[in-house]
N, C-alpha and C. Protein backbone atom coordinates (compact mmCIF):
# COMPACT_ATOMS: atom_id res chain seq x y z
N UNK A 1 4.50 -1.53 -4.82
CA UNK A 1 3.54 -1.97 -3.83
C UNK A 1 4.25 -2.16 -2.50
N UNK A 2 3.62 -1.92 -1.67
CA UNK A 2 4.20 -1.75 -0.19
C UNK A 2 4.42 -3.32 0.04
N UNK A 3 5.26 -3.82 0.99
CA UNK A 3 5.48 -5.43 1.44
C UNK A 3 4.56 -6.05 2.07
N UNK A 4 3.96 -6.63 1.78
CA UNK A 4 2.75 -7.26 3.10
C UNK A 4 3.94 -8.26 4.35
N UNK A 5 3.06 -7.98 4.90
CA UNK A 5 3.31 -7.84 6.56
C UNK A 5 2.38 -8.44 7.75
N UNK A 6 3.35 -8.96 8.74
CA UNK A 6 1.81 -9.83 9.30
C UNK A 6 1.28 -8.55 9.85
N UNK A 7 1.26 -7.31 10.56
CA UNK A 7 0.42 -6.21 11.21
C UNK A 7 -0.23 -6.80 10.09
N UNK A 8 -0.32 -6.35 8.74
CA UNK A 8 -1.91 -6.51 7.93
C UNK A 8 -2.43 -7.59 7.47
N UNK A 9 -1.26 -8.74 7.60
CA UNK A 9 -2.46 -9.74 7.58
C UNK A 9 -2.89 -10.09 9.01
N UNK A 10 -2.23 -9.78 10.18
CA UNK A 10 -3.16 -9.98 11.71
C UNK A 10 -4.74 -8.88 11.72
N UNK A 11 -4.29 -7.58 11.24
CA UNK A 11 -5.64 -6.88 10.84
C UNK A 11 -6.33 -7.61 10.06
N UNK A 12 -6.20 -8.15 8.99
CA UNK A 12 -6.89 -8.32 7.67
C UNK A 12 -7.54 -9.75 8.56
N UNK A 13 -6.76 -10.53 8.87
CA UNK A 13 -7.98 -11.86 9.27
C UNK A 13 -8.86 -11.33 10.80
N UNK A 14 -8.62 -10.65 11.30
CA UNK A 14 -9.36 -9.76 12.56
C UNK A 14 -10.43 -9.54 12.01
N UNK A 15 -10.13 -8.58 11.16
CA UNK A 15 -12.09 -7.77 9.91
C UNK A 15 -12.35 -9.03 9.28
N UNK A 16 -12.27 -10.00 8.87
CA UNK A 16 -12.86 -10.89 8.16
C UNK A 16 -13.53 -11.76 9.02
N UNK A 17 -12.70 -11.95 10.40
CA UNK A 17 -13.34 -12.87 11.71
C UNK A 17 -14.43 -12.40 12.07
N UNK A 18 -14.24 -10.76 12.37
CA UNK A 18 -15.43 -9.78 12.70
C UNK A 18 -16.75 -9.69 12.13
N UNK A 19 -16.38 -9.30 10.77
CA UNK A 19 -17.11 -9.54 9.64
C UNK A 19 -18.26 -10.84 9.45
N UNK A 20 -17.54 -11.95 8.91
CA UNK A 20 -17.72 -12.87 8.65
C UNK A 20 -18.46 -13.66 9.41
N UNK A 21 -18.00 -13.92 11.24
CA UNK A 21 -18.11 -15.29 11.72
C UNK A 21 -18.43 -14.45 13.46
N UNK A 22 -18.52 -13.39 13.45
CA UNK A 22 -18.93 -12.77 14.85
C UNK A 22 -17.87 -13.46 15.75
N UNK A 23 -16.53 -13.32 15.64
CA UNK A 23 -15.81 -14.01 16.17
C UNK A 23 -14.21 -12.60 16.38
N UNK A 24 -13.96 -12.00 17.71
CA UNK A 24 -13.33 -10.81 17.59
C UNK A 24 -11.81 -11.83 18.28
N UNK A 25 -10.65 -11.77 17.51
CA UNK A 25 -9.18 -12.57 18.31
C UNK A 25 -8.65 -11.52 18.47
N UNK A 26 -8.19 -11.83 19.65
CA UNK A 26 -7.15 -10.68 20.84
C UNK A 26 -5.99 -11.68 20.69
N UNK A 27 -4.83 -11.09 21.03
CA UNK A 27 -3.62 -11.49 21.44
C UNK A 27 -3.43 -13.11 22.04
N UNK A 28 -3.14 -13.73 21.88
CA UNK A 28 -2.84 -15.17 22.73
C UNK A 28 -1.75 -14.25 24.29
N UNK A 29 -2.63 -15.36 25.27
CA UNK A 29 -1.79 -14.60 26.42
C UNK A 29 -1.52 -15.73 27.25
N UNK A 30 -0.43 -16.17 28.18
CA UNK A 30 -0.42 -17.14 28.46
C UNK A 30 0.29 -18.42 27.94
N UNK A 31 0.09 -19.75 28.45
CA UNK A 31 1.24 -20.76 27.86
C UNK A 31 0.14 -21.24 26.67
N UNK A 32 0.82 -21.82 25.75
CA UNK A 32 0.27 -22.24 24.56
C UNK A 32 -0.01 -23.84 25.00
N UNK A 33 -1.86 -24.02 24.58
CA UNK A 33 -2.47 -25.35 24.70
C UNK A 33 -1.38 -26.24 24.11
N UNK A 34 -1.63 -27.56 24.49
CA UNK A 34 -1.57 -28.67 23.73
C UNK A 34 -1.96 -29.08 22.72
N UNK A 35 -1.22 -29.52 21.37
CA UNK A 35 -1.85 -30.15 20.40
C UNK A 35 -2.88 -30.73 20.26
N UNK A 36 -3.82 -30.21 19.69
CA UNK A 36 -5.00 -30.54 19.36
C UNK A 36 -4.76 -32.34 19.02
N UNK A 37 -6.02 -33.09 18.89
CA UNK A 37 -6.07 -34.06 18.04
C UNK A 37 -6.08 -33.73 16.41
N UNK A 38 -6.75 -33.28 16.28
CA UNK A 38 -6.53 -32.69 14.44
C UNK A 38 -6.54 -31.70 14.71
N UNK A 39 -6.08 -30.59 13.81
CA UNK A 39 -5.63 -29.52 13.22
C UNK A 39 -5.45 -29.20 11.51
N UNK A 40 -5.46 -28.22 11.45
CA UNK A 40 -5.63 -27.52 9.76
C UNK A 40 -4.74 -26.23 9.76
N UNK A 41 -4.02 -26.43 8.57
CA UNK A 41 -3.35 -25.47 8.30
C UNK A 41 -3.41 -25.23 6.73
N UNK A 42 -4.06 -24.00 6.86
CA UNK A 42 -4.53 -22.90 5.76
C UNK A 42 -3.48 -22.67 5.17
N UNK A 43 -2.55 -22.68 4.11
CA UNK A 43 -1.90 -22.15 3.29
C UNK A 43 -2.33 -21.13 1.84
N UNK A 44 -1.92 -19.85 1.55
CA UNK A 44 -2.14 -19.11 0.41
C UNK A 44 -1.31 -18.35 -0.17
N UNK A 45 -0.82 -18.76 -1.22
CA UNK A 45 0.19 -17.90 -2.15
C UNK A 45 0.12 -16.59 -2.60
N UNK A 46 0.60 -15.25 -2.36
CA UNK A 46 0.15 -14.44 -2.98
C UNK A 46 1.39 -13.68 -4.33
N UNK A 47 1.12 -13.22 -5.19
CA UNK A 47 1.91 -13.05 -6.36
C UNK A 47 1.68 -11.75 -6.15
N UNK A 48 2.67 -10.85 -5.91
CA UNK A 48 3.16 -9.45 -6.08
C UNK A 48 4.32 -8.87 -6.69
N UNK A 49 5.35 -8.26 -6.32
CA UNK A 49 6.12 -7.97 -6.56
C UNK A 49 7.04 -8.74 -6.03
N UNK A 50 6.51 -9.82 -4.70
CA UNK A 50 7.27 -11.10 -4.57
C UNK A 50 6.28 -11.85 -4.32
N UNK A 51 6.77 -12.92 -3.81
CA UNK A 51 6.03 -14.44 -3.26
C UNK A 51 6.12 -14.36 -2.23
N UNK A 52 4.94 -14.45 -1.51
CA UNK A 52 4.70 -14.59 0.06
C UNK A 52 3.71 -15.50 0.31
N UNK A 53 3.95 -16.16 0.97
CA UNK A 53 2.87 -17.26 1.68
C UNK A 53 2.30 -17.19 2.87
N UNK A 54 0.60 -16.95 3.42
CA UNK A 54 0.47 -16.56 4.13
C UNK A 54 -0.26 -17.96 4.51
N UNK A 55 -0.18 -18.37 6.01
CA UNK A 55 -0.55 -19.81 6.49
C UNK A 55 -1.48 -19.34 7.86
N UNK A 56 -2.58 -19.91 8.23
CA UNK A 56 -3.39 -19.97 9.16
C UNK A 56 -3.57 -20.88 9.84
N UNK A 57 -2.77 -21.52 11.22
CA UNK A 57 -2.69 -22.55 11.77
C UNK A 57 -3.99 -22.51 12.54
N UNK A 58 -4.59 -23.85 12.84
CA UNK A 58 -6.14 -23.99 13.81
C UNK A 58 -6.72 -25.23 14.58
N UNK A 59 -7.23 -25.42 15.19
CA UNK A 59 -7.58 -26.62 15.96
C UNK A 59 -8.61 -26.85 15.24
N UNK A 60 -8.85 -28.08 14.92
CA UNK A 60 -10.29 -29.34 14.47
C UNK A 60 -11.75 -28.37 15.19
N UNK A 61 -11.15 -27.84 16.15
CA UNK A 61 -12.56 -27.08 17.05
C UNK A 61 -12.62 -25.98 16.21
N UNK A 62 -12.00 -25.29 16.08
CA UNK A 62 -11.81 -24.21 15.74
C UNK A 62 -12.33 -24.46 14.71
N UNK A 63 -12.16 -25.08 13.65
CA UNK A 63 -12.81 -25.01 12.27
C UNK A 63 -14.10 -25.49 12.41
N UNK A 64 -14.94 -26.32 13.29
CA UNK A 64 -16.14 -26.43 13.43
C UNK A 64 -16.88 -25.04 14.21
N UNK A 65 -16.50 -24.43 14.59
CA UNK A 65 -16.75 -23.34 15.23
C UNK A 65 -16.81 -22.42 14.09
N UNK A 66 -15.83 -22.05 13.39
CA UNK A 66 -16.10 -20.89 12.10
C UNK A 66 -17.07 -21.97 10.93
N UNK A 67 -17.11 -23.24 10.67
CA UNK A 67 -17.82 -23.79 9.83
C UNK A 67 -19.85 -23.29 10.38
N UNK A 68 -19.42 -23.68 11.80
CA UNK A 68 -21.05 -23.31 12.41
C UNK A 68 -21.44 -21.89 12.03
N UNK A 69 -20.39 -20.95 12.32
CA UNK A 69 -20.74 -19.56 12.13
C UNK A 69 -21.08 -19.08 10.88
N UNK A 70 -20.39 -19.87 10.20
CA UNK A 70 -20.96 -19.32 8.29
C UNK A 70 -21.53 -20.31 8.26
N UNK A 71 -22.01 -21.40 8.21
CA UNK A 71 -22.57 -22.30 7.53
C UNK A 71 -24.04 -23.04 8.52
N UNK A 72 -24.09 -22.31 9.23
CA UNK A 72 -25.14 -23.29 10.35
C UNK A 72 -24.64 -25.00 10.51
N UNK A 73 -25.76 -25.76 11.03
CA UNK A 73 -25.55 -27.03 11.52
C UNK A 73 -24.96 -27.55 10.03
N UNK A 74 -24.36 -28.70 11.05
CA UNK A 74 -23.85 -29.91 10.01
C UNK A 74 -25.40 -30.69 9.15
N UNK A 75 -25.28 -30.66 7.77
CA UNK A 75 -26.74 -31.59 6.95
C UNK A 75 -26.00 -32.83 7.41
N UNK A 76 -27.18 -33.41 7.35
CA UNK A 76 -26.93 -35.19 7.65
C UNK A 76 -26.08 -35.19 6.33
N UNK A 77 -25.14 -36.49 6.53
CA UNK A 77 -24.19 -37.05 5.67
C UNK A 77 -23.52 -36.09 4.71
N UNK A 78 -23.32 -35.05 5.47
CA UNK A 78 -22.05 -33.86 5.05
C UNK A 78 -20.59 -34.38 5.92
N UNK A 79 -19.52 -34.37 5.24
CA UNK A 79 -18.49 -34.88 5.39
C UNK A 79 -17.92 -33.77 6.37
N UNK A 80 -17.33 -33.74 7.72
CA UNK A 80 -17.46 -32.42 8.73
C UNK A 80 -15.98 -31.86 8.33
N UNK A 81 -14.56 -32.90 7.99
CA UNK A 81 -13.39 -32.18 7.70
C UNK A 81 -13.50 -31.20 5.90
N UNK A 82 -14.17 -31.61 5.17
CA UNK A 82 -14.61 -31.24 3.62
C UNK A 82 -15.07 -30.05 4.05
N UNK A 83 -16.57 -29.54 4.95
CA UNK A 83 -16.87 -28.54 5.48
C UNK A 83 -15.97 -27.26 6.06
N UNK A 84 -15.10 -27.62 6.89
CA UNK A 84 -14.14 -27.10 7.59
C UNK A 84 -13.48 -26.76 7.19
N UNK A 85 -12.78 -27.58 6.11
CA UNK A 85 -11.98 -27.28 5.60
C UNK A 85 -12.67 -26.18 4.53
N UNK A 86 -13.56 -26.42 3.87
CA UNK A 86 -13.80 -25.10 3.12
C UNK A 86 -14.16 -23.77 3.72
N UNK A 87 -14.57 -23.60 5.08
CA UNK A 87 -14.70 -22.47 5.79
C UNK A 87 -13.63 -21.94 6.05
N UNK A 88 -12.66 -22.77 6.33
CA UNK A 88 -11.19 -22.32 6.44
C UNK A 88 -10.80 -21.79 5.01
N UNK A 89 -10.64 -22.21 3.85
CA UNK A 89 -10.38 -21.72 2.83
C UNK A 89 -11.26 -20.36 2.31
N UNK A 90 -11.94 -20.53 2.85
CA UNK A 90 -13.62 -19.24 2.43
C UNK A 90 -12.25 -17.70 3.28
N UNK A 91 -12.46 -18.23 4.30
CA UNK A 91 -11.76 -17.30 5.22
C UNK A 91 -10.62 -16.60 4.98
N UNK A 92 -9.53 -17.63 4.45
CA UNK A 92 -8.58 -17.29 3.88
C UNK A 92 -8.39 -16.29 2.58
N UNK A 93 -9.68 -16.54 1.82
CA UNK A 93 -9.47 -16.33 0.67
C UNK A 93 -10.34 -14.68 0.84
N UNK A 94 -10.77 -14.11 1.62
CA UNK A 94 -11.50 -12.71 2.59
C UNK A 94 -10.12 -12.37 2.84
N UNK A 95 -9.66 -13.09 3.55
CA UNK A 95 -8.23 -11.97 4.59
C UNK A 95 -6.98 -11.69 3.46
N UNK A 96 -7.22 -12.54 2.04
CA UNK A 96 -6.02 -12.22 1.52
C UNK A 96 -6.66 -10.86 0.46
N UNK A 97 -8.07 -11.03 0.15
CA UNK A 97 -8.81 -9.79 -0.48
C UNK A 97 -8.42 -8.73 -0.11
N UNK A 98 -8.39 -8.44 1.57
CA UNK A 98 -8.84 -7.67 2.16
C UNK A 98 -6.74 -7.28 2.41
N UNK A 99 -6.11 -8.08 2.55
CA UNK A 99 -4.70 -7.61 2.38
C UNK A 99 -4.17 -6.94 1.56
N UNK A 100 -4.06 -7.49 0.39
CA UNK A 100 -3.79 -6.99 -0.85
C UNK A 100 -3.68 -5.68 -1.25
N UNK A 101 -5.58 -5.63 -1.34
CA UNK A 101 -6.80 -4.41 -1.01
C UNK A 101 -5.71 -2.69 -0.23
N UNK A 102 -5.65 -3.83 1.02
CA UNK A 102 -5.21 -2.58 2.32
C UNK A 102 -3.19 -2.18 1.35
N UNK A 103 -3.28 -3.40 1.16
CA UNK A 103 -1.36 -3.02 0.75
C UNK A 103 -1.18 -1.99 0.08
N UNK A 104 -1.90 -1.73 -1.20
CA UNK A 104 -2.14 -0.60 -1.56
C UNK A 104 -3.05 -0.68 -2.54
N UNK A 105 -4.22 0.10 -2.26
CA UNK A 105 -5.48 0.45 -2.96
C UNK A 105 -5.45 1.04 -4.65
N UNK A 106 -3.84 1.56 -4.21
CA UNK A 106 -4.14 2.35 -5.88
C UNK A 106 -2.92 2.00 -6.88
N UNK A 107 -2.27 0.86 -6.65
CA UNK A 107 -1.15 0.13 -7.77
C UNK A 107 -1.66 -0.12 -8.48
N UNK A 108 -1.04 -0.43 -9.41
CA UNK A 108 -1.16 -0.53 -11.01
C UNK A 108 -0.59 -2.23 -11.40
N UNK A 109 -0.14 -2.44 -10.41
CA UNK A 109 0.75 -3.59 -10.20
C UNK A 109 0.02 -4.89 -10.44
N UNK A 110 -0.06 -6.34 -11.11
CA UNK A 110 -0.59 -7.08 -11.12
C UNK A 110 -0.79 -7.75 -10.02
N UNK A 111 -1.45 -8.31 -9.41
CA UNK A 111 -1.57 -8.91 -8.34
C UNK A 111 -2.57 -10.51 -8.60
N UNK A 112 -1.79 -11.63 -8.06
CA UNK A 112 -2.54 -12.70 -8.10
C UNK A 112 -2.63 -13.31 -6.90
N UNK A 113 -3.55 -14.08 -6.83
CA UNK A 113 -3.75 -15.36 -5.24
C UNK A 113 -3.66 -16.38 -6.26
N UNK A 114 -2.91 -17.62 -5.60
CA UNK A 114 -3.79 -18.66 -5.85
C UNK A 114 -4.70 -19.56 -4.71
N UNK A 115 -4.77 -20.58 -5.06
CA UNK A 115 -6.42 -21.12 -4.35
C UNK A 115 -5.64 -21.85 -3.36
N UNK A 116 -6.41 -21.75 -1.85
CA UNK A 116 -5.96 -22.05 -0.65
C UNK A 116 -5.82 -23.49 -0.94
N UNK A 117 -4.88 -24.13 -0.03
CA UNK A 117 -4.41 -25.17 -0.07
C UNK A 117 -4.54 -25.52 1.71
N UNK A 118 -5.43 -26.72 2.01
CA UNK A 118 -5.46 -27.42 3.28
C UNK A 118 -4.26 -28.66 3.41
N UNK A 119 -3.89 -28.54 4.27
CA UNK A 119 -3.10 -29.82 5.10
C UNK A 119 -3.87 -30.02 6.31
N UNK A 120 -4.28 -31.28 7.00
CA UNK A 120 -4.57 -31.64 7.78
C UNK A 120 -3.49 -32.20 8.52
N UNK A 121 -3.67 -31.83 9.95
CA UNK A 121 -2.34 -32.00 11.23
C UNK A 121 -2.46 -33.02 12.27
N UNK A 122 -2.16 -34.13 12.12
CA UNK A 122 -2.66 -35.16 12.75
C UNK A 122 -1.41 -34.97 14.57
N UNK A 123 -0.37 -35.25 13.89
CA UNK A 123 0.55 -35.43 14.83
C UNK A 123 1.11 -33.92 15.80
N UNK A 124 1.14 -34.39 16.62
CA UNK A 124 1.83 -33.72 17.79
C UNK A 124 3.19 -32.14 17.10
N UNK A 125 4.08 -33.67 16.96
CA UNK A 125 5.75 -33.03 16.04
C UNK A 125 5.08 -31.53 14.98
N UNK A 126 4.04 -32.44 13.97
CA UNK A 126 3.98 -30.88 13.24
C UNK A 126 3.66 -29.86 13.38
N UNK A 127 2.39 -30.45 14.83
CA UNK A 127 1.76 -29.06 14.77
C UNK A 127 2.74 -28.03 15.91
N UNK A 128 3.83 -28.65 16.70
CA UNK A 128 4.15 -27.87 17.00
C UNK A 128 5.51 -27.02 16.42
N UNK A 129 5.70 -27.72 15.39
CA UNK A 129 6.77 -27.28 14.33
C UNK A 129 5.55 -25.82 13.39
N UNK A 130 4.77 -25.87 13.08
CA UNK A 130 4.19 -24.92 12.69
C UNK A 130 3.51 -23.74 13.69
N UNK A 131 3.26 -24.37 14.82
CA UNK A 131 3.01 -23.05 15.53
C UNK A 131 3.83 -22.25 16.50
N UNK A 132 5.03 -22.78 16.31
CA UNK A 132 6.32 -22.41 16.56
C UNK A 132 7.50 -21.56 15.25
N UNK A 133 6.99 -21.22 14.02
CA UNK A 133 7.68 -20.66 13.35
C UNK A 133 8.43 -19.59 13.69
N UNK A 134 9.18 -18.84 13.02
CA UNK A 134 9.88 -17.56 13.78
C UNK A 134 8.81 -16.76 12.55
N UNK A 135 8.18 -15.86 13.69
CA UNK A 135 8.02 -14.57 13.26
C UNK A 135 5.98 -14.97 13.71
N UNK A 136 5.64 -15.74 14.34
CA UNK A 136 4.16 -16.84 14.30
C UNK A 136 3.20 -15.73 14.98
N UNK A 137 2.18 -15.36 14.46
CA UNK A 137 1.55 -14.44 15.07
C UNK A 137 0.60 -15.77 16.24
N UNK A 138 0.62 -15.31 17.11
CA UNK A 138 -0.64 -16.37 18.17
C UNK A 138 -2.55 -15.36 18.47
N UNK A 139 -3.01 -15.95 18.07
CA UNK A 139 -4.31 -15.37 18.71
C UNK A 139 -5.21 -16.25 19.49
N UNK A 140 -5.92 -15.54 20.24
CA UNK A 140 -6.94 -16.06 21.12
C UNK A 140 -8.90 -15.77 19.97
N UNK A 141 -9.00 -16.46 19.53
CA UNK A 141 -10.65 -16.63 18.91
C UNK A 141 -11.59 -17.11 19.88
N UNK A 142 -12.44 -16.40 20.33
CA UNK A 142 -12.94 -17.53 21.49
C UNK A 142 -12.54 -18.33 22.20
N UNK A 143 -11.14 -18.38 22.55
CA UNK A 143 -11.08 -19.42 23.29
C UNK A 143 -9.76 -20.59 22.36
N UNK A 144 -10.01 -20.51 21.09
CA UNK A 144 -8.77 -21.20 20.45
C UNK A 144 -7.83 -20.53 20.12
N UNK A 145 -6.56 -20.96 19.97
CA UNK A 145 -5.72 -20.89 19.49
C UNK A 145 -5.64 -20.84 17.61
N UNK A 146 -5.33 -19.65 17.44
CA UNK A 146 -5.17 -19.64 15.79
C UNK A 146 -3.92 -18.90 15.59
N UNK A 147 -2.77 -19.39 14.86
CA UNK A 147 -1.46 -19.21 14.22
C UNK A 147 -1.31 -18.94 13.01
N UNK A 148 -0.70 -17.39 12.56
CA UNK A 148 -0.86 -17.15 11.47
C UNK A 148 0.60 -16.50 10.82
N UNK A 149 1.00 -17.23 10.01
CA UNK A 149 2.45 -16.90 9.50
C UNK A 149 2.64 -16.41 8.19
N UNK A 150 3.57 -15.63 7.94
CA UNK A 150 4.04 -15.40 6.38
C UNK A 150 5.09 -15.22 6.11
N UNK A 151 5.54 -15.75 5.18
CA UNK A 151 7.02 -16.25 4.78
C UNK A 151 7.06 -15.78 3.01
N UNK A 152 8.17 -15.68 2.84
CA UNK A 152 8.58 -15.41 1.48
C UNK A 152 8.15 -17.01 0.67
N UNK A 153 8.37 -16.58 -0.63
CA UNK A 153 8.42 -17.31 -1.46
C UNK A 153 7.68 -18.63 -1.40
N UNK A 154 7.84 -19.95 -1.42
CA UNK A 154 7.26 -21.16 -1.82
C UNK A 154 6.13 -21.16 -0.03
């Protein structure tokens, strides 16, 4: 199986944004915002021929913004980070389909995900320790900032 790579996971969450949430991210251009007040970071394991972890950094806005787009308004006494957070995981769990999928269509090879994992980003320090990784893809979504990384193993 070919290595996944951010080119296909920056494609792969592009068609799922497209797809999904009428939402097209271009390039981040420019100095990078300030830490949000909250933030979410998407984590997903994928099992191939290695371990790669693919992470989706995002602003508190940002996830109400893709929560609105798939999910319409907030119901009274719906919990708004529970929401978000599952739109974020919904999302995740499309772009790693759709990776995999693209890595190669015709292996024979077993292939597993497991189930997205949220952290919520309160402080300043982490979030800019995560959207600062080496190798950090940056995009522009409307207007936010979304960070998307992949790393070997754990």
């Amino acid at each position: 199986m070919p290595e996944l790579d951010t080119d296909l996971l920056t494609e792969s969450l592009v068609e799922a944004l497209e797809t999904m949430a009428f939402i097209s991210p271009m390039p981040w251009e420019g100095d990078l915002p300030t830490a949000p007040h909250m933030g979410y970071a998407v984590s997903i394991r994928h099992h191939t021929d290695q371990v790669r972890t693919c992470r989706l950094i995002a602003p508190g806005e940002f996830a109400e913004h893709l929560a609105a787009n798939l999910l319409g308004d907030l119901e009274p006494g719906q919990d708004p980070v529970v929401r978000n957070s599952d739109a974020l995981k919904e999302l995740m769990n499309v772009v790693s389909g759709a990776m995999l999928r693209a890595a190669d269509a015709h292996s024979t090879a077993t292939l597993a995900i497991d189930l997205p994992q949220v952290e919520i980003v309160h402080e300043e320090s982490a979030w800019s320790r995560l959207i600062g990784e080496p190798g950090a893809i940056q995009l522009n979504a409307d207007g936010f900032l979304l960070v998307l990384t992949l790393s070997p193993g754990a």
